[in-house]
C-alpha atoms as a PDB file:
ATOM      1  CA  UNK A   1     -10.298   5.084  26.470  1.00  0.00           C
ATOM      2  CA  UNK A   2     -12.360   6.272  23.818  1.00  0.00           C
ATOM      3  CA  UNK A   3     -12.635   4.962  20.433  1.00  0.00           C
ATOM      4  CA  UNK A   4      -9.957   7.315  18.940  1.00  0.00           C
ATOM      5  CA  UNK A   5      -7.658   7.155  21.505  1.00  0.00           C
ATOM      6  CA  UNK A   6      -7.990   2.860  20.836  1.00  0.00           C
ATOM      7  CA  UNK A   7      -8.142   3.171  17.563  1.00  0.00           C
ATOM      8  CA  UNK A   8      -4.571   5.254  17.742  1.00  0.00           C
ATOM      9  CA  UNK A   9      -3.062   2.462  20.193  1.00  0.00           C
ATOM     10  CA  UNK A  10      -4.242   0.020  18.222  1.00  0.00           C
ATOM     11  CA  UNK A  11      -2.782   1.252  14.580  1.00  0.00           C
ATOM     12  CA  UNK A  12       0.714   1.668  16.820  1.00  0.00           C
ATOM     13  CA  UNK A  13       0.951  -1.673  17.338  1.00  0.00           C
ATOM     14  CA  UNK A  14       3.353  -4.303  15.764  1.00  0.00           C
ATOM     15  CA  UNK A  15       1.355  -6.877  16.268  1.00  0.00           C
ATOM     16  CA  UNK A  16      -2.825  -8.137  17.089  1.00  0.00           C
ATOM     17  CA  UNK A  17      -4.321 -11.315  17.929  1.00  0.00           C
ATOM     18  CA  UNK A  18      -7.075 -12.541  15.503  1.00  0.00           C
ATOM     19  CA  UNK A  19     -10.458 -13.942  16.764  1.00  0.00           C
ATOM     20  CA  UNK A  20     -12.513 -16.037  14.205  1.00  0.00           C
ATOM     21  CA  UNK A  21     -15.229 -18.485  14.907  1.00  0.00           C
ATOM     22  CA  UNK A  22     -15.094 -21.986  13.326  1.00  0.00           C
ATOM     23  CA  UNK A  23     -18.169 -23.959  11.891  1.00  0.00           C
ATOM     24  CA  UNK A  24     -18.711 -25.408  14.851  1.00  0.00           C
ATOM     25  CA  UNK A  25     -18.787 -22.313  16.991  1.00  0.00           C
ATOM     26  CA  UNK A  26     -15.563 -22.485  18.490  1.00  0.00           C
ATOM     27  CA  UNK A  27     -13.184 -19.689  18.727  1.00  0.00           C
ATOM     28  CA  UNK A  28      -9.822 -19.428  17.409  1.00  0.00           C
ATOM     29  CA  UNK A  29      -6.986 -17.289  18.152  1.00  0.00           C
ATOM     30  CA  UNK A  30      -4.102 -16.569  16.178  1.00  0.00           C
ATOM     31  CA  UNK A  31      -1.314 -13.648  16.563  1.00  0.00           C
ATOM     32  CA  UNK A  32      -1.053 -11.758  12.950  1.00  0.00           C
ATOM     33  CA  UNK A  33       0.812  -8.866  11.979  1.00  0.00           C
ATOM     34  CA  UNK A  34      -1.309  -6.412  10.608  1.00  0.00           C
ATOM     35  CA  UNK A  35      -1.524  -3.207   8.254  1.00  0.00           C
ATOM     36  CA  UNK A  36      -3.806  -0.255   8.854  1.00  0.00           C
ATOM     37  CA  UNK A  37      -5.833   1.900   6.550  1.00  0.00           C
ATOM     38  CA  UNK A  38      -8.404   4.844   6.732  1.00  0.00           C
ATOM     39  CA  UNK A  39     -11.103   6.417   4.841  1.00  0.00           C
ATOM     40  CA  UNK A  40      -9.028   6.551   1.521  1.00  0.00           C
ATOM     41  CA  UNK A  41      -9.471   3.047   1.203  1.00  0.00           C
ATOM     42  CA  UNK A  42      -6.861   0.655  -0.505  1.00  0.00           C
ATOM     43  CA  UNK A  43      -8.518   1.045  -4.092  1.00  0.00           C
ATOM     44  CA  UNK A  44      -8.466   4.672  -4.234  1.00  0.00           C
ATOM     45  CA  UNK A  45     -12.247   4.527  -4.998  1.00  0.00           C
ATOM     46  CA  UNK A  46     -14.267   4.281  -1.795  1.00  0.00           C
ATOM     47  CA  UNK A  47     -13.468   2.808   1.488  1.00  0.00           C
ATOM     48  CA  UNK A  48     -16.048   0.385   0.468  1.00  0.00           C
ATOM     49  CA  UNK A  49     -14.944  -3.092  -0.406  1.00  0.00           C
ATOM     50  CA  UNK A  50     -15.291  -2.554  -4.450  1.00  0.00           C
ATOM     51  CA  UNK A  51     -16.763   0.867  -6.020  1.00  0.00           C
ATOM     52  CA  UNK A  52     -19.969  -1.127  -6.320  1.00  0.00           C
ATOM     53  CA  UNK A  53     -20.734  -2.471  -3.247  1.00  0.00           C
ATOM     54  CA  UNK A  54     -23.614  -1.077  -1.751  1.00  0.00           C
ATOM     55  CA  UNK A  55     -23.516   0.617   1.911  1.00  0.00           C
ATOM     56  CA  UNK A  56     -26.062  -1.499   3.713  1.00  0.00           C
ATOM     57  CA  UNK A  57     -25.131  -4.160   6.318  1.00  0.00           C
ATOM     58  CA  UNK A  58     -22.788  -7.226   7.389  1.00  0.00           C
ATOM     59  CA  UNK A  59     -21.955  -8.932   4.375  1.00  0.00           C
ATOM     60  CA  UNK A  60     -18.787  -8.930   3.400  1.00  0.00           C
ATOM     61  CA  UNK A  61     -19.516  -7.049  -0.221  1.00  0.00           C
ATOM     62  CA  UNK A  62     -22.222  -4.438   1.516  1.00  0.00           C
ATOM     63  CA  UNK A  63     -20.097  -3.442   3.928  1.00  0.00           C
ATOM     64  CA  UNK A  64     -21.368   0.095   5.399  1.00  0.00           C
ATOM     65  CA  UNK A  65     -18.167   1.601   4.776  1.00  0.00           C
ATOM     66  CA  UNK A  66     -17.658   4.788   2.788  1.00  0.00           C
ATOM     67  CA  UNK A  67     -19.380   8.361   2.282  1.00  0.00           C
ATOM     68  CA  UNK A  68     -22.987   7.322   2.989  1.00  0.00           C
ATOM     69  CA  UNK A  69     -21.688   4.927   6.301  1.00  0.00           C
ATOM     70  CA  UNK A  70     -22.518   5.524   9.986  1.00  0.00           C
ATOM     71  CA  UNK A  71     -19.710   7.536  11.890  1.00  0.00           C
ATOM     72  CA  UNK A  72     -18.640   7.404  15.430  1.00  0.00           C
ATOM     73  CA  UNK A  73     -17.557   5.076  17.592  1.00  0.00           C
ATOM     74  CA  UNK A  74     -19.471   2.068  16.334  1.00  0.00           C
ATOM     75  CA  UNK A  75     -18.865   2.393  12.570  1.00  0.00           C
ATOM     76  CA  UNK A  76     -14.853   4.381  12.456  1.00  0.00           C
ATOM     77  CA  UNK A  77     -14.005   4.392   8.585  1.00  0.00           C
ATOM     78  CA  UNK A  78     -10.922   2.435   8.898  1.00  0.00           C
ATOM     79  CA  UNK A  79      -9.716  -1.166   8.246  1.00  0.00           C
ATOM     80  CA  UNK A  80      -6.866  -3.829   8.808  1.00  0.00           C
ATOM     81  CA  UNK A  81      -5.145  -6.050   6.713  1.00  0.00           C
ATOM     82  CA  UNK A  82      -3.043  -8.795   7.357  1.00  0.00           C
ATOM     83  CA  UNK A  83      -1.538 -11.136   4.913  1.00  0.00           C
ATOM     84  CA  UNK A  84      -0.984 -15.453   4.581  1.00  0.00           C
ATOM     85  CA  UNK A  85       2.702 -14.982   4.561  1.00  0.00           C
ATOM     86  CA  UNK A  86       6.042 -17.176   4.569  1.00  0.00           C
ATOM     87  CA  UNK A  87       6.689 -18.061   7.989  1.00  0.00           C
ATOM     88  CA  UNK A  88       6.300 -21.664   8.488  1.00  0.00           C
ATOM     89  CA  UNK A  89       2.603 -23.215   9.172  1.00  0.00           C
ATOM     90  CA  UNK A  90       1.595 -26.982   8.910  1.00  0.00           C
ATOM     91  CA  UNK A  91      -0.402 -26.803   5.958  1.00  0.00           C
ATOM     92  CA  UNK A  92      -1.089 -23.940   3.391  1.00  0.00           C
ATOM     93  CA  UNK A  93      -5.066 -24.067   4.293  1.00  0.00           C
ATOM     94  CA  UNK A  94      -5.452 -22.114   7.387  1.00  0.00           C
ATOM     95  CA  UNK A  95      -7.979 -22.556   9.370  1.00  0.00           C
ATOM     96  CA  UNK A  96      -8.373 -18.583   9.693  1.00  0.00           C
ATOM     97  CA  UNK A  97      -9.125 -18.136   6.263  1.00  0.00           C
ATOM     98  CA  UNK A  98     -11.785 -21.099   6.534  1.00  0.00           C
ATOM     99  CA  UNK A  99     -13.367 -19.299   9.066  1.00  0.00           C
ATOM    100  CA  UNK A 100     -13.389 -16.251   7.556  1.00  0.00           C
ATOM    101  CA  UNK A 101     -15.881 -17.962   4.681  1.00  0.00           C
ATOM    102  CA  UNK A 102     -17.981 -19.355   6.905  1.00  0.00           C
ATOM    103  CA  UNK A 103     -17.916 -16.578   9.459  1.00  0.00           C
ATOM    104  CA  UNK A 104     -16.655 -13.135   8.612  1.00  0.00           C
ATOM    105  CA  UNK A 105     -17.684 -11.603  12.045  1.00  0.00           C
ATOM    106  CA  UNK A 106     -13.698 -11.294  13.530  1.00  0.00           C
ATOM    107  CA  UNK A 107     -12.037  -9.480  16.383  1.00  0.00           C
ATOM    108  CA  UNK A 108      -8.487  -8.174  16.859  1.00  0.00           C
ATOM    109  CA  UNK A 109      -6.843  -7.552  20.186  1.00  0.00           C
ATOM    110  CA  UNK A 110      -3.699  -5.606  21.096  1.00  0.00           C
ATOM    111  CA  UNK A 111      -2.198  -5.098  24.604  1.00  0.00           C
ATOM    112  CA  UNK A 112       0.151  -3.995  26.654  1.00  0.00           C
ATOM    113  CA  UNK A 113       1.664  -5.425  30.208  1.00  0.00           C
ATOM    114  CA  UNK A 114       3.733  -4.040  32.685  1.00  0.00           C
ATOM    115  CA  UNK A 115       4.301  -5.610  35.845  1.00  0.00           C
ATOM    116  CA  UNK A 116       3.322  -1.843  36.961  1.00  0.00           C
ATOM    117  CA  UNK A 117      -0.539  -2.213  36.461  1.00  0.00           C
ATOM    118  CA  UNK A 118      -1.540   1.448  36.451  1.00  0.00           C
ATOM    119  CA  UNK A 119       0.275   1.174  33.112  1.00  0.00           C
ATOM    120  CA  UNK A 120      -1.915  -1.411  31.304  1.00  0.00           C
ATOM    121  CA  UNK A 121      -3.928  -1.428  28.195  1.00  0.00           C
ATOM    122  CA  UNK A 122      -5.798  -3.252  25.515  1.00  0.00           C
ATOM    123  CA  UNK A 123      -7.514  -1.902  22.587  1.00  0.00           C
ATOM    124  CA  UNK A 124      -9.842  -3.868  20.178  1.00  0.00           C
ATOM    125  CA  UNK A 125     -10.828  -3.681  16.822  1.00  0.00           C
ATOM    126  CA  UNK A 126     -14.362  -5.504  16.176  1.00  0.00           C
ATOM    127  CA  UNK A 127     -15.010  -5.788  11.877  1.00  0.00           C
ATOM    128  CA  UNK A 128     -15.923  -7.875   8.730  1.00  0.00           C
ATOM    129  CA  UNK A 129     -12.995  -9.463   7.111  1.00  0.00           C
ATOM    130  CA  UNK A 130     -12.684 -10.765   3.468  1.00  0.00           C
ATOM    131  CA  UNK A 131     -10.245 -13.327   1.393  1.00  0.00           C
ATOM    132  CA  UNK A 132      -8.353 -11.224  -1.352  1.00  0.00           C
ATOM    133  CA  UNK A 133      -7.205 -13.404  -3.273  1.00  0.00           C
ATOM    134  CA  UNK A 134      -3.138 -12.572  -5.577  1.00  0.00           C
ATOM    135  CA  UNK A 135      -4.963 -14.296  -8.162  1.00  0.00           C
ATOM    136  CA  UNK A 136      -8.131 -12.979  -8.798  1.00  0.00           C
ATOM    137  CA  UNK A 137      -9.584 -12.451 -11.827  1.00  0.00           C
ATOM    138  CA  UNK A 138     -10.817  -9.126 -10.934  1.00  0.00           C
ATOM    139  CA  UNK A 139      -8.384  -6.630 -11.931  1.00  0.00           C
ATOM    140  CA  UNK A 140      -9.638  -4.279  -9.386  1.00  0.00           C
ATOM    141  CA  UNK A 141      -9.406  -7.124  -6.774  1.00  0.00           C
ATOM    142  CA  UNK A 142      -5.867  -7.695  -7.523  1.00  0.00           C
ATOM    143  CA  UNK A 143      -4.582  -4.250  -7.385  1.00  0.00           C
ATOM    144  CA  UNK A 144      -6.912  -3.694  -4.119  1.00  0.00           C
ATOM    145  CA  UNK A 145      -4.251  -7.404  -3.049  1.00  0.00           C
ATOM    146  CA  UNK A 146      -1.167  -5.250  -4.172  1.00  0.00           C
ATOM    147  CA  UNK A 147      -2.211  -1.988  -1.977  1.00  0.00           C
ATOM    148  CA  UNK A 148      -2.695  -3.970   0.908  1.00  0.00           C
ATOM    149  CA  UNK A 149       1.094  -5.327   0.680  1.00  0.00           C
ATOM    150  CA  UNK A 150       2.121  -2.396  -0.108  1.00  0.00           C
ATOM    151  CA  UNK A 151       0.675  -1.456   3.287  1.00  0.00           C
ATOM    152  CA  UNK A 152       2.525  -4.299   4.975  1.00  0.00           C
ATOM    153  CA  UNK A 153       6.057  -3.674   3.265  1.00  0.00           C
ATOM    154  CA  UNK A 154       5.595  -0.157   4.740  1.00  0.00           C
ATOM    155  CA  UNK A 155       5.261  -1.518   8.383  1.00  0.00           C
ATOM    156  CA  UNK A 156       7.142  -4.197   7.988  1.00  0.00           C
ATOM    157  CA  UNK A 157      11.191  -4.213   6.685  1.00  0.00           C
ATOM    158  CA  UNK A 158      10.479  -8.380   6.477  1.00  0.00           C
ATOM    159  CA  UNK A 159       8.029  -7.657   4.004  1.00  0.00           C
ATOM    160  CA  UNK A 160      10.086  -6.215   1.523  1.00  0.00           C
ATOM    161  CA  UNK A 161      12.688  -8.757   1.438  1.00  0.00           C
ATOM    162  CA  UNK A 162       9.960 -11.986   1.086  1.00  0.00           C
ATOM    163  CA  UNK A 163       6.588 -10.444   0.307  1.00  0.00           C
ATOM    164  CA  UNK A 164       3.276 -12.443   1.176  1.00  0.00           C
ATOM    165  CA  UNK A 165       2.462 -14.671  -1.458  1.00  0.00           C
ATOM    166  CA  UNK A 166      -0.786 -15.922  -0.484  1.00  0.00           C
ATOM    167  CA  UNK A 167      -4.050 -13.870   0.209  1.00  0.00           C
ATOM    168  CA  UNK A 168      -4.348 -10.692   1.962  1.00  0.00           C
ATOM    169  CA  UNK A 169      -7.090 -10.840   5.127  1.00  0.00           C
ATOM    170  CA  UNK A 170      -9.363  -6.889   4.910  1.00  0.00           C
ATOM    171  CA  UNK A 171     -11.269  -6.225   7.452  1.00  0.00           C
ATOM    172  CA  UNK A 172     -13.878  -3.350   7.731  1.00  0.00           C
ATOM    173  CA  UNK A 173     -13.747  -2.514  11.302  1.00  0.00           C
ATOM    174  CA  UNK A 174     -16.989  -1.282  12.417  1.00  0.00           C
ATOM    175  CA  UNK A 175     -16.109  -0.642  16.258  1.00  0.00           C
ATOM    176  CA  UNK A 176     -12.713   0.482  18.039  1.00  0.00           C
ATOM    177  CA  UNK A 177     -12.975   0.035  21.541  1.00  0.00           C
ATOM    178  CA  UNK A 178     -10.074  -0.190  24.428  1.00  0.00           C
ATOM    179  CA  UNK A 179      -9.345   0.169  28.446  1.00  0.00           C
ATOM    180  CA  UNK A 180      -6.220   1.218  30.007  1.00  0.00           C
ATOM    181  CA  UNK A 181      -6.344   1.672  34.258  1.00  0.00           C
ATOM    182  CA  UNK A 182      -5.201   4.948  34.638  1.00  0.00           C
ATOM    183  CA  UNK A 183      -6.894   7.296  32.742  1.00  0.00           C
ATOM    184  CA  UNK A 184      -5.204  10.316  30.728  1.00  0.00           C
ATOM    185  CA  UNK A 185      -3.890  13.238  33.067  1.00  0.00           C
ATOM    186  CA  UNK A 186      -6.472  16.007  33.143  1.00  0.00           C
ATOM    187  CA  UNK A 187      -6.104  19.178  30.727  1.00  0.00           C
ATOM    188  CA  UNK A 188      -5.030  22.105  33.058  1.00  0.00           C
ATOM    189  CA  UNK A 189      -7.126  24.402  33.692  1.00  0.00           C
ATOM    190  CA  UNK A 190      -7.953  27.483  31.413  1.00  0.00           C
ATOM    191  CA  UNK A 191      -6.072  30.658  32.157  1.00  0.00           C
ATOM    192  CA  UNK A 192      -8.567  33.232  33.554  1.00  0.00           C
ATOM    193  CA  UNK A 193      -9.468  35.914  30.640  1.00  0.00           C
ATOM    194  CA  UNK A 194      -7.674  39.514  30.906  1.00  0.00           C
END
């Protein structure tokens, strides 16, 4: 599966698991419903994160995401965004959002099974994830909080009866990458000229 072709499965999806990495080096895995976005960005600016940011490397404001970014398979202009919502958790600090500070470096996973296994698949989404806070005293960072719900009340009818309150998760995904056994039928072939 190529990166498009994963990056399609992947967008299709209702919902991902998210990998972060704790202080201590530990992973943690955590099923999220998600929200997808391309190069138009949430802002309406750049599909950097902020007009300003600069386009150089890892960092969570110089994401290399917009005009001047690397293309292809390793650097795909798109991002997720998944939101602290009102389903019930055991405290109102996650741990994935703790992680996320330390560690932006995250990883999202969708599948499919079927006890038919020529019919299995799993695309990932490898990127650099940021807190956006409702609260923020950014104006620009608040509206760039209401386009990513906006996002999720799209994809999700749940949404728009009890929208997130807390902070939306954005992740610049640098890399889309997937498997699936069987591969794609083959084109046929070209009719013969004349």
């Amino acid at each position: 599966m190529d990166a498009e072709q994963a990056r399609r499965r992947f967008t299709a999806a209702r919902v991902a698991r998210l990998a972060t990495v704790d202080p201590a080096g530990r992973p943690r895995l955590v099923p999220v419903v998600f929200a997808a976005y391309g190069p138009e960005a949430l802002d309406g600016a750049d599909a950097s994160h902020g007009a300003d940011a600069p386009h150089d490397t890892g960092a969570p404001d110089g994401i290399p995401y917009g005009p001047d970014a690397p293309r292809g398979a390793d650097a795909a202009p798109y991002g997720l965004v998944t939101a602290v919502d009102h389903k019930p958790k055991r405290t109102t600090r996650l741990a994935r959002l703790a992680d996320i500070e330390v560690t932006p470096a995250v990883c999202l996973l969708v599948d499919s099974y079927d006890e038919d296994w020529d019919r299995l698949w799993w695309a990932r989404a490898d990127g650099t994830a940021r807190i956006v806070p409702p609260d923020a005293p950014d104006p620009a960072v608040r509206a760039r909080h209401s386009a990513a719900l906006a996002r999720l009340r799209d994809k999700y009818p749940q949404y728009r009866a009890a929208p997130p309150g807390g902070p939306v998760v954005d992740i610049a995904v640098h890399r889309w990458s997937g498997w699936r056994a069987t591969p794609p039928p083959a084109a046929p072939p070209a009719a013969p000229p004349g």
